[in-house]
Each structure stands twice: as C-alpha cells, then as structure tokens.
N, C-alpha and C. Protein backbone atom coordinates (compact mmCIF):
# COMPACT_ATOMS: atom_id res chain seq x y z
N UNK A 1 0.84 -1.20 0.00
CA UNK A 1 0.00 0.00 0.00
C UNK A 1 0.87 1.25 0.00
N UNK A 2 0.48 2.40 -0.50
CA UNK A 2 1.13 3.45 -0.58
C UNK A 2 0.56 4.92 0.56
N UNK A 3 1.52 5.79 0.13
CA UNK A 3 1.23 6.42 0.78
C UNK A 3 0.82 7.57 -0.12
N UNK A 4 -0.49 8.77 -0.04
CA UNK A 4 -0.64 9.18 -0.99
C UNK A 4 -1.20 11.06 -0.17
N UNK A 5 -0.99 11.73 -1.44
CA UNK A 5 -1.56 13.30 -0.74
C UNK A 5 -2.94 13.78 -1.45
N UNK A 6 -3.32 14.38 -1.25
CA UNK A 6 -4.90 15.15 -1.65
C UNK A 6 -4.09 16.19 -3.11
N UNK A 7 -5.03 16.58 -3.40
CA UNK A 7 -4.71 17.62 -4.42
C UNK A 7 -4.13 19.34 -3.39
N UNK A 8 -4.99 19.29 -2.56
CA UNK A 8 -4.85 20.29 -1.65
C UNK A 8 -3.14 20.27 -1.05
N UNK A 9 -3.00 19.38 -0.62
CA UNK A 9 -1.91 18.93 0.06
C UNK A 9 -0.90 18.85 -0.77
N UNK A 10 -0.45 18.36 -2.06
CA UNK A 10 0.23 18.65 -3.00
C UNK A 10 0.71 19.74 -3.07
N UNK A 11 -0.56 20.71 -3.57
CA UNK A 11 -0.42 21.68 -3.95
C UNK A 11 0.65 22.75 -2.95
N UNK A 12 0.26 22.92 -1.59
CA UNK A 12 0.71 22.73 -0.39
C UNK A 12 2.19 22.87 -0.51
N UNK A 13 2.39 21.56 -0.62
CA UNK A 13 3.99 21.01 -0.37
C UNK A 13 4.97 21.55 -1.43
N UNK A 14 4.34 21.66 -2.65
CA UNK A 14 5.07 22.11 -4.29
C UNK A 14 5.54 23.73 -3.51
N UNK A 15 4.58 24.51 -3.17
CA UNK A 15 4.57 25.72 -3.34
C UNK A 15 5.62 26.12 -1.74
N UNK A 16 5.73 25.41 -0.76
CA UNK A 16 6.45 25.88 0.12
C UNK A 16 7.78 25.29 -0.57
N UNK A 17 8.06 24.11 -0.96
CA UNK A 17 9.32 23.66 -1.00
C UNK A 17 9.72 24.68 -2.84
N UNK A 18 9.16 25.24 -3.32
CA UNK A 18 9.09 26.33 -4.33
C UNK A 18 9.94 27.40 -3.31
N UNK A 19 8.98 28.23 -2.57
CA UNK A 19 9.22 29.11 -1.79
C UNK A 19 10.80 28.68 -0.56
N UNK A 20 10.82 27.41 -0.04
CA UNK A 20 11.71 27.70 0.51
C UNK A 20 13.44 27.25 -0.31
N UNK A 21 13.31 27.02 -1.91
CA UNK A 21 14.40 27.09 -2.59
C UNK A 21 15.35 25.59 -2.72
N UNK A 22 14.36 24.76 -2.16
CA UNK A 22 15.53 23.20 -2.05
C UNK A 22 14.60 22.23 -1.90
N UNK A 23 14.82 21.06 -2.07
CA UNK A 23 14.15 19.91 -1.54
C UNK A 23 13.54 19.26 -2.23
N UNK A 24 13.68 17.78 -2.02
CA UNK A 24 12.71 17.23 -3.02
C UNK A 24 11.46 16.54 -2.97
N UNK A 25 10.92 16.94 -1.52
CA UNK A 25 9.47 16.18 -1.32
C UNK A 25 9.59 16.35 0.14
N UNK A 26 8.78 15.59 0.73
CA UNK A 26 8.44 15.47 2.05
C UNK A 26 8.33 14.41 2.84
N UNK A 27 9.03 13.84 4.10
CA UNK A 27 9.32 13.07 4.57
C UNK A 27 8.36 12.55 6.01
N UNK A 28 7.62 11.49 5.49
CA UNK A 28 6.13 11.03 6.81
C UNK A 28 6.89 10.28 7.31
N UNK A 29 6.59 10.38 8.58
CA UNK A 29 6.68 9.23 9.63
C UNK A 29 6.14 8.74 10.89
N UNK A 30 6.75 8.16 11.91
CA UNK A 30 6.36 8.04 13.08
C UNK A 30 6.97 8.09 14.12
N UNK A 31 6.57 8.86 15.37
CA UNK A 31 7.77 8.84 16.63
C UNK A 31 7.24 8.24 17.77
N UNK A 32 7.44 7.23 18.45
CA UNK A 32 6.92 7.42 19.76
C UNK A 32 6.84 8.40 20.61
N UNK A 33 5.82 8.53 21.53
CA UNK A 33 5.10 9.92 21.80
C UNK A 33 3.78 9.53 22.44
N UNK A 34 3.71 10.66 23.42
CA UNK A 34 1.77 11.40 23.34
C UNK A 34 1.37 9.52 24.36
N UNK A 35 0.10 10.21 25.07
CA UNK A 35 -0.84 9.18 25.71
C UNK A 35 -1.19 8.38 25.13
N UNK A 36 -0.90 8.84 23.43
CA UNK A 36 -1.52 6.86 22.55
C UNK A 36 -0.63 6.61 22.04
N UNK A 37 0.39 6.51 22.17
CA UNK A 37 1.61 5.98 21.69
C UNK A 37 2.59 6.05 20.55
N UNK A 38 1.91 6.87 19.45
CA UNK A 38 2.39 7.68 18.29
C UNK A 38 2.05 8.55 17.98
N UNK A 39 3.24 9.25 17.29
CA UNK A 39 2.60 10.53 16.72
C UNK A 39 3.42 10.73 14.90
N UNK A 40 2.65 11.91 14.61
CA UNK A 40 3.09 11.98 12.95
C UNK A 40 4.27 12.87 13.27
N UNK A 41 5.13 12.60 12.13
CA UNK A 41 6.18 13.71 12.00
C UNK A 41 6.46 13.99 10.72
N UNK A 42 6.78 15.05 10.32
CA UNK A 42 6.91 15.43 8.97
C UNK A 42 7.72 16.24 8.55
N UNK A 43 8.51 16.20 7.44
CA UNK A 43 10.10 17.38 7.27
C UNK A 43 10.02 17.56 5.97
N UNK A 44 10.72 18.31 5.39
CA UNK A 44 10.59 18.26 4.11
C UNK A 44 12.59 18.16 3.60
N UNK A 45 12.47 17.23 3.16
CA UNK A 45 13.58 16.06 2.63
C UNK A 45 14.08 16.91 1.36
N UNK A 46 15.73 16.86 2.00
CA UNK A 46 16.91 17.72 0.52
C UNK A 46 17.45 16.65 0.22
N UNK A 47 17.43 15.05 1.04
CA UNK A 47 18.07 14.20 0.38
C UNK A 47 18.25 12.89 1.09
N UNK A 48 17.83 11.53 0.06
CA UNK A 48 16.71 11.05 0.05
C UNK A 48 18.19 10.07 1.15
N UNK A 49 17.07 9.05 1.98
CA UNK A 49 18.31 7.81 2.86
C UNK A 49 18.29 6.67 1.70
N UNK A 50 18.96 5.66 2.13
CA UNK A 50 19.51 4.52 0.99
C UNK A 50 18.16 3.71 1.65
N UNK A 51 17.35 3.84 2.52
CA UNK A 51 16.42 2.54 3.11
C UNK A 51 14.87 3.34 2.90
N UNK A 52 14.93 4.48 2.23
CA UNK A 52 13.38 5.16 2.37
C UNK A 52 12.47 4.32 1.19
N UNK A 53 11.02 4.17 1.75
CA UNK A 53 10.37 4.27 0.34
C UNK A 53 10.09 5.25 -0.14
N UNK A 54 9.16 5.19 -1.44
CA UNK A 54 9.23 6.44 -1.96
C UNK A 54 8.06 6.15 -2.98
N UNK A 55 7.34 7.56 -2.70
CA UNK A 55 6.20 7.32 -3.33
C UNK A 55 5.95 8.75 -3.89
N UNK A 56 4.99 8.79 -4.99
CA UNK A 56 4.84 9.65 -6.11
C UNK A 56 3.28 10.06 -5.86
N UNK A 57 2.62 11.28 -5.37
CA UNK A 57 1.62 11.26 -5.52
C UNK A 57 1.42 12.85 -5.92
N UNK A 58 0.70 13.18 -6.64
CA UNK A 58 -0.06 14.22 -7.13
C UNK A 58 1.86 15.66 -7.73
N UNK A 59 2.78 14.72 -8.18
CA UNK A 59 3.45 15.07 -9.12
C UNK A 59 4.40 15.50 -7.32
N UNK A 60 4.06 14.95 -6.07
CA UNK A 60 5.05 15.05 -5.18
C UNK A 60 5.52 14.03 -4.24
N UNK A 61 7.25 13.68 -4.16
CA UNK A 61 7.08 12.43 -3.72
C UNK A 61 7.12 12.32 -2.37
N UNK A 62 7.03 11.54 -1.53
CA UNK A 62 6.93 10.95 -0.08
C UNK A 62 7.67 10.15 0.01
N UNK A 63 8.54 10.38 1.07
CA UNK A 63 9.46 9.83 1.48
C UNK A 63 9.27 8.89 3.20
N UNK A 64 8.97 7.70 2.96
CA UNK A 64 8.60 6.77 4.49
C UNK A 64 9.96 5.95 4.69
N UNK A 65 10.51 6.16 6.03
CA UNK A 65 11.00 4.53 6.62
C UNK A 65 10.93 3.44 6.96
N UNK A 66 11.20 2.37 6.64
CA UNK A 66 10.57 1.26 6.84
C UNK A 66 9.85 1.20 8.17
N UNK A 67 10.31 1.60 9.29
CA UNK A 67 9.91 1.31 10.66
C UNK A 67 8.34 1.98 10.53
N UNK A 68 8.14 3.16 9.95
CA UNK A 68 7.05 3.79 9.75
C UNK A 68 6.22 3.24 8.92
N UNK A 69 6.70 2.97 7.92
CA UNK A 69 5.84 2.64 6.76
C UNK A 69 4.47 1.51 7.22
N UNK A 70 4.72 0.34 8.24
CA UNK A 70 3.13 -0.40 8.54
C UNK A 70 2.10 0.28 9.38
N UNK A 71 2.71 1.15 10.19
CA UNK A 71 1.51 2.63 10.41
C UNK A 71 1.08 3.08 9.68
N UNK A 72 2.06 3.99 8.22
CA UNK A 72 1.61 4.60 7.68
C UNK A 72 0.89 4.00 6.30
N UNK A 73 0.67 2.70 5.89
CA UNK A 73 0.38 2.05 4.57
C UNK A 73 -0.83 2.81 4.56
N UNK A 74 -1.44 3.21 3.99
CA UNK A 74 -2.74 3.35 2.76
C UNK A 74 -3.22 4.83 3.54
N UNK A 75 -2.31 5.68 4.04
CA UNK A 75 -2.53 6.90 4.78
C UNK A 75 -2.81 8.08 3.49
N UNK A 76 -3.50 8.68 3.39
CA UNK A 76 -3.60 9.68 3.05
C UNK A 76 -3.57 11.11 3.09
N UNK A 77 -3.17 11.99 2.92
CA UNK A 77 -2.74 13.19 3.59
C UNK A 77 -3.26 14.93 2.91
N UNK A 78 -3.92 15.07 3.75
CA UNK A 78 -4.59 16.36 3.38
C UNK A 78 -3.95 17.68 3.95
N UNK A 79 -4.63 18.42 3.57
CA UNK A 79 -4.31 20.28 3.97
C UNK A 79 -5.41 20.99 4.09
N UNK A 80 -6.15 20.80 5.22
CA UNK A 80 -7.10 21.69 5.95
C UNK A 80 -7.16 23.08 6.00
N UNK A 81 -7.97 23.57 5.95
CA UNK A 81 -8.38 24.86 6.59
C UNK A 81 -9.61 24.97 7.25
N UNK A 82 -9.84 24.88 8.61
CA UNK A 82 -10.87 24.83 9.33
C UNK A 82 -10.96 26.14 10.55
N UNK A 83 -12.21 27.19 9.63
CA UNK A 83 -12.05 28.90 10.90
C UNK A 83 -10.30 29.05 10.35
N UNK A 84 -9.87 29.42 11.91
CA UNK A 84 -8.69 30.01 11.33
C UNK A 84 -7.18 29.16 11.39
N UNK A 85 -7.45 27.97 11.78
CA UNK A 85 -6.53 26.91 11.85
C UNK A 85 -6.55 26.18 10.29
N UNK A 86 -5.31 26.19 10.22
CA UNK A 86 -4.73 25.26 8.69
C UNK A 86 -3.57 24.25 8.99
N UNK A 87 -3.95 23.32 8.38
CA UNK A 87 -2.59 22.47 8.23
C UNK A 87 -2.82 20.82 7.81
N UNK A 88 -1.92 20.09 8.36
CA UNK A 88 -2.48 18.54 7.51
C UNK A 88 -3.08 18.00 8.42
N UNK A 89 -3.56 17.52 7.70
CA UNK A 89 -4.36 16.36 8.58
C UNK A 89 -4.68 14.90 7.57
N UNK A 90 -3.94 13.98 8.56
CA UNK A 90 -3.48 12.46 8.22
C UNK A 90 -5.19 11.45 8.22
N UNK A 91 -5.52 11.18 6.85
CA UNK A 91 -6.40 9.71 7.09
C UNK A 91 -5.69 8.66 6.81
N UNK A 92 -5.52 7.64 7.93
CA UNK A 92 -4.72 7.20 7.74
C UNK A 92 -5.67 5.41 8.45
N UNK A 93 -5.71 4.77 7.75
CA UNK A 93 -7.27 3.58 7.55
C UNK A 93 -6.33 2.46 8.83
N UNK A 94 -5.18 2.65 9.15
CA UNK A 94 -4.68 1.96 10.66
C UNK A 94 -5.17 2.29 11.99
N UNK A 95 -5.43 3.41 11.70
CA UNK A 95 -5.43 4.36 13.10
C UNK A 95 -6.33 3.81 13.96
N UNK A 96 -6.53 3.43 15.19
CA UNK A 96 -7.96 2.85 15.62
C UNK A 96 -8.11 3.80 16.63
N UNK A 97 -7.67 4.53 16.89
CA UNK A 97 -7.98 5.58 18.28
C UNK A 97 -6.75 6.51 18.74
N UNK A 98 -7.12 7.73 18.98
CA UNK A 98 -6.39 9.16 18.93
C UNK A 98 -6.70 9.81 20.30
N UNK A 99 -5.72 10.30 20.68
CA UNK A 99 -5.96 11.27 22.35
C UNK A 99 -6.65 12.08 21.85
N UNK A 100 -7.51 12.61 23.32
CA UNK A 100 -7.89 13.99 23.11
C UNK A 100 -7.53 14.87 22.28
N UNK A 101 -6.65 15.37 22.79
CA UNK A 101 -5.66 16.62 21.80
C UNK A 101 -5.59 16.41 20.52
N UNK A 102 -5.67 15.15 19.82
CA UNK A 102 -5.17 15.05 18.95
C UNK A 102 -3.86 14.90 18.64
N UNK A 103 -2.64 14.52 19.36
CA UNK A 103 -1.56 15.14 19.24
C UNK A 103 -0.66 13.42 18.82
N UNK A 104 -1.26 12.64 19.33
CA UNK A 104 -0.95 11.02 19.01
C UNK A 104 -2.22 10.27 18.61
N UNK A 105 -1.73 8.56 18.65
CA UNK A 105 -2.63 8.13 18.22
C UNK A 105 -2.16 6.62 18.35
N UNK A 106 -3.23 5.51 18.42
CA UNK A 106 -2.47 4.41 18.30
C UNK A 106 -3.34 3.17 16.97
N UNK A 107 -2.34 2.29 17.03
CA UNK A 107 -3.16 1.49 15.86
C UNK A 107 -3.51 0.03 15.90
C-alpha cells in the first residue's frame, strides 16, 4: 500500500518547498510519543536515505521509513483549513484511536 496526498496537500507542499528554494518532497513518519503511543512527524527532505520508500503522488514524492511505513500504509494526507486553523491532517485507515488533543494516536 502506498502512501498518498490530496490535491490540496500537494499543492501545499510544491509551493512551500518552491518558496523555501531546495528539496525534493516530504518526509512522513512516526515517533513514539503522546498518551496513545504515536505521533506523525513530517520534514521536508533535501536528500533522500539509501532505506526510504518512496512514493509519487499528485506530481510530489513521499518519502517513508521502513519502521514507519506499517503505520503509515494506505494513509492519506490532506491540507485543511478549518475557521482560522490550517494544516495537515493524516487519514490514515490503521489508526484505531487518537488522544484527546489530537496530538498522538495508536493502531
């Protein structure tokens, strides 16, 4: 299974890594963390590791580690704007339950 972005979210990622002058995509993962036991992390990648996968979606690629990658299989990744808060937000079809906050999650 892959890992894939919204059109929104694409769009998103093209135009900052445009704006910030380097890079070749964006790098998902997972950290231990938070009251449910994971959390997302995300960077945007100048250069790629010898063990990443790598995936192509909406003309931007994603970059997962193996250790991450059975959390993250068939995740999808958006770019919200909800009132005055923006940012991503992960569907991600593992997930079975998320803290309060939102801030972790476990699967």
């Amino acid at each position: 299974m892959s890992v894939t972005l919204t059109e929104r979210a694409a769009r998103h990622v093209s135009r900052y890594l445009q704006k910030r002058g380097k890079g070749i995509g964006l790098r998902l993962g997972v950290r231990t963390t938070g009251c449910s036991g994971l959390a997302y992390k995300l960077e945007y990648v100048d250069e790629a590791q010898a063990d990443d996968q790598v995936f192509e979606s909406q003309g931007v690629k994603v970059y997962v580690d193996p250790k991450s990658l059975p959390y993250l299989a068939g995740t999808e990744l958006d770019y919200a704007r909800e009132g005055l808060n923006e940012g991503f937000k992960f569907n991600n079809p593992n997930e079975k339950a998320s803290c309060g906050c939102g801030e972790s999650f476990t699967v």
